[in-house]
N, C-alpha and C. Protein backbone atom coordinates (compact mmCIF):
# COMPACT_ATOMS: atom_id res chain seq x y z
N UNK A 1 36.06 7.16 8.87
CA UNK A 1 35.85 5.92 8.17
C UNK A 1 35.95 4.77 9.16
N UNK A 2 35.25 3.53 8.86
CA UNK A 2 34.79 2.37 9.94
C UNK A 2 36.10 1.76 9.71
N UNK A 3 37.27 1.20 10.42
CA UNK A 3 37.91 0.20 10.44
C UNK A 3 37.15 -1.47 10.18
N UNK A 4 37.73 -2.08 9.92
CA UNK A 4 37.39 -3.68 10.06
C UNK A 4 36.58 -4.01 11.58
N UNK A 5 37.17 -3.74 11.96
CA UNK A 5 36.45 -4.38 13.35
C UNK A 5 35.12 -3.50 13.79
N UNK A 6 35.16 -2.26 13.63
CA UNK A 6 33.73 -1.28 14.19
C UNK A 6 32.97 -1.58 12.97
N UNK A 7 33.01 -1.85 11.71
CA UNK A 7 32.33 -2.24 11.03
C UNK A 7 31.55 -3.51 11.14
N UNK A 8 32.33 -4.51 11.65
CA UNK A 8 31.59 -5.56 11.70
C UNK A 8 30.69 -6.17 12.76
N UNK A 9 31.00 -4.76 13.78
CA UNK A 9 30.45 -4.74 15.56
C UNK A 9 28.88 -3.45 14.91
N UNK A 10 28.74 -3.70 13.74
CA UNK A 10 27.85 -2.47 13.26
C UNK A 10 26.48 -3.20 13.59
N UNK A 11 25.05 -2.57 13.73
CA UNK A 11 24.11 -2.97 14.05
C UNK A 11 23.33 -2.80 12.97
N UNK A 12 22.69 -3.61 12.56
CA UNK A 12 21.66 -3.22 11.02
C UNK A 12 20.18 -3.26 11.28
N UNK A 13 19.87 -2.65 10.90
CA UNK A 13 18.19 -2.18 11.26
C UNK A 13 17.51 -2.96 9.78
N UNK A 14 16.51 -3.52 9.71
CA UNK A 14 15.44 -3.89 8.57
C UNK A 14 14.60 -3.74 9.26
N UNK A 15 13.64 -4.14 7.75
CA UNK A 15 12.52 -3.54 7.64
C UNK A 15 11.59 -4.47 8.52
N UNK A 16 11.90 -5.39 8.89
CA UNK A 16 11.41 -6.25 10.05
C UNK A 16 11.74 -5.92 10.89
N UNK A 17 13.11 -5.08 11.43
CA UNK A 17 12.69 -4.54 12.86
C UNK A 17 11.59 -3.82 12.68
N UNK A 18 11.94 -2.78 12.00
CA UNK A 18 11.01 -1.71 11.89
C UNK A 18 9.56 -2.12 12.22
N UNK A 19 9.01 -3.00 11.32
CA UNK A 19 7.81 -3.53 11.47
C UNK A 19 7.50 -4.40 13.12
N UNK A 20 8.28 -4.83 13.39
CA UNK A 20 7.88 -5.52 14.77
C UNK A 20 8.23 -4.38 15.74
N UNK A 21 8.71 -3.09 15.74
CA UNK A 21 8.51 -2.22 16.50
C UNK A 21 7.53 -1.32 16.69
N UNK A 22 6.95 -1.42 15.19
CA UNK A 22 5.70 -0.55 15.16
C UNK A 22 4.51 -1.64 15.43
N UNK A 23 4.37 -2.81 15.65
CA UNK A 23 3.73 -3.82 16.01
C UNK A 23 3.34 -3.60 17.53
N UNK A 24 4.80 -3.96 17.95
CA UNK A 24 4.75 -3.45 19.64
C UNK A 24 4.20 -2.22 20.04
N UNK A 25 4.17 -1.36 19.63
CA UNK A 25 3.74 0.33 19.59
C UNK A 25 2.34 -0.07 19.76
N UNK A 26 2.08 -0.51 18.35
CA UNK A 26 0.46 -0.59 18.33
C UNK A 26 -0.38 -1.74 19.02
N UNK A 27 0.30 -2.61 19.55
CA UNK A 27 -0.06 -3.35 20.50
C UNK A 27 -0.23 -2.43 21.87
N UNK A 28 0.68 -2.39 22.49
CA UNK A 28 0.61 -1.78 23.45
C UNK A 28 -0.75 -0.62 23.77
N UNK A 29 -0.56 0.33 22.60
CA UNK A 29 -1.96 0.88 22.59
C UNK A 29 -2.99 0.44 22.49
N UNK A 30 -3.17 -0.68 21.89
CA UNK A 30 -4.41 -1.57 21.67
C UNK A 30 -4.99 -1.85 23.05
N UNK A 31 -3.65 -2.73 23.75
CA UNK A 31 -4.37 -2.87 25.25
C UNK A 31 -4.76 -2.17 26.22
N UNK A 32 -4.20 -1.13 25.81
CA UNK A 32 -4.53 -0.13 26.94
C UNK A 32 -3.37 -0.07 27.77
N UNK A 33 -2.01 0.03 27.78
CA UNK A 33 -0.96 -0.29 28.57
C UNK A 33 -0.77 1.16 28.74
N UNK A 34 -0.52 1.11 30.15
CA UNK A 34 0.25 2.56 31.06
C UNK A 34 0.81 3.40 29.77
N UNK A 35 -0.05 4.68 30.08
CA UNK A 35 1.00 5.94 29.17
C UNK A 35 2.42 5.62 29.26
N UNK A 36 2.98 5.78 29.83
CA UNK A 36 4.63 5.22 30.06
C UNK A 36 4.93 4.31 29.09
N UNK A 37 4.36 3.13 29.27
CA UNK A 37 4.63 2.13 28.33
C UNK A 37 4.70 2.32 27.12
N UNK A 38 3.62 2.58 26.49
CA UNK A 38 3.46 3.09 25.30
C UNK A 38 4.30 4.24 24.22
N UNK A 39 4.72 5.20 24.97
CA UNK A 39 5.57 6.22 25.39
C UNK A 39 7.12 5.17 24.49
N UNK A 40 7.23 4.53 25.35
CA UNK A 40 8.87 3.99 25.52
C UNK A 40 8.76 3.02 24.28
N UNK A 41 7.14 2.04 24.02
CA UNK A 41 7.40 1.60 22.66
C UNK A 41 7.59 2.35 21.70
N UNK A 42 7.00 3.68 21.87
CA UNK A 42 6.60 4.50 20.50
C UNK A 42 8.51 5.31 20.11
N UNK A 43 8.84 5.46 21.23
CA UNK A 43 10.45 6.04 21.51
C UNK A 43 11.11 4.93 20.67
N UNK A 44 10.97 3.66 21.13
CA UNK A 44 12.15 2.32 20.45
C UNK A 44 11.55 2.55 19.03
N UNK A 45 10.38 2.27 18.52
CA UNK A 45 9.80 2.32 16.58
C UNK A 45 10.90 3.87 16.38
N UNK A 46 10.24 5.02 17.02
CA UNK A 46 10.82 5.82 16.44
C UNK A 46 12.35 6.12 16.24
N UNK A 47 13.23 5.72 17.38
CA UNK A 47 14.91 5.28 17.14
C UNK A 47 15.32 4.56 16.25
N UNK A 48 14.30 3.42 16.20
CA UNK A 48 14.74 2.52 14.94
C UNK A 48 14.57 3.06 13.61
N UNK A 49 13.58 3.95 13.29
CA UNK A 49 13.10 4.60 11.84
C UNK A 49 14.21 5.25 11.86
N UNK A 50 14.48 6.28 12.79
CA UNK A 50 15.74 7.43 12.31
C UNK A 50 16.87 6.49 12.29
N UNK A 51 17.37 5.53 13.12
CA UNK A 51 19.00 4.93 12.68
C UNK A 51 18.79 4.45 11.86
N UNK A 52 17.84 3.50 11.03
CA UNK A 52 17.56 3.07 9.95
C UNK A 52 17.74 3.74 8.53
N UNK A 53 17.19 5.03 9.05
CA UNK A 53 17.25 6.07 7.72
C UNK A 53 18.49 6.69 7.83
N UNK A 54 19.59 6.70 8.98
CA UNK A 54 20.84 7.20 9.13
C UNK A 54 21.51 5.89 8.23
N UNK A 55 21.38 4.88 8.49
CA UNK A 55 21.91 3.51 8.13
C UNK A 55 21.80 3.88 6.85
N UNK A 56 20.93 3.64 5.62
CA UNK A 56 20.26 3.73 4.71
C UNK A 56 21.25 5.10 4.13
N UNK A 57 21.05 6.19 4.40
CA UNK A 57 22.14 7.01 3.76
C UNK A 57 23.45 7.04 3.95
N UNK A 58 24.23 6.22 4.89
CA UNK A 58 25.35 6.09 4.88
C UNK A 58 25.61 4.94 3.77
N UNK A 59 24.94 3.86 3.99
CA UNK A 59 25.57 2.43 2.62
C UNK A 59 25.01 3.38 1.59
N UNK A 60 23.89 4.37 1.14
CA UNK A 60 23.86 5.02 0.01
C UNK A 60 25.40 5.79 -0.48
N UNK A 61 25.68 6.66 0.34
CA UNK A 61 27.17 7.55 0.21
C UNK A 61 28.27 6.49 0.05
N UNK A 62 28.03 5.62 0.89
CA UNK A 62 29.46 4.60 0.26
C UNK A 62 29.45 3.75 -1.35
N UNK A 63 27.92 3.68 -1.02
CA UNK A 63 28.19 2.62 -2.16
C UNK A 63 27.64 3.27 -3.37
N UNK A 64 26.36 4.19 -3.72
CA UNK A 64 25.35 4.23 -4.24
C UNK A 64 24.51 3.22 -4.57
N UNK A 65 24.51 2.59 -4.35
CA UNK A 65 22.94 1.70 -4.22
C UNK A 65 22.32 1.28 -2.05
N UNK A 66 21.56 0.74 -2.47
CA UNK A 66 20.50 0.73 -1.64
C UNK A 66 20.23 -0.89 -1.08
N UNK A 67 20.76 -1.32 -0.05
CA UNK A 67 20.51 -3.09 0.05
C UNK A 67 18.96 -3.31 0.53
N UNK A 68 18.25 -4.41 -0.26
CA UNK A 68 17.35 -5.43 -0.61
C UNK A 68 16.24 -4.48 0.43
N UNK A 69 16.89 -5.02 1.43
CA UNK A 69 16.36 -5.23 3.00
C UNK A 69 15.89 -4.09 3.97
N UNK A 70 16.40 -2.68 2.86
CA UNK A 70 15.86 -1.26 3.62
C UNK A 70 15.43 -0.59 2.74
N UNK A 71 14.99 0.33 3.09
CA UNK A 71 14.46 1.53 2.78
C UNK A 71 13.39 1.08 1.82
């Protein structure tokens, strides 16, 4: 269980990251940027979807409901 303080040092993912990561992703491909590049945007969208959806079922198990701003 989170103490006070690791709780509030917690990082929250929305649906606006989400979206401006998959932005960057698809930018990047758009221009034509180094395999690599692209690679490492597509890595950050996809970290953010899974902690997001880790995020998302943890405030589910604590709380049962679901805040505004995810999922």
């Amino acid at each position: 269980m989170l103490t006070a303080m690791q709780e509030d040092d917690r990082v929250v993912i929305t649906n606006a990251d989400i979206a401006a990561a998959k932005r960057d992703w698809q930018q990047a491909r758009t221009r034509g940027d180094h395999a690599e590049a692209i690679d490492e945007a597509h890595d950050v969208y996809r970290r953010l979807v899974s902690a997001q959806a880790q995020q998302i079922a943890d405030t589910f198990r604590a709380t049962g409901t679901l805040p505004a701003d995810q999922g």
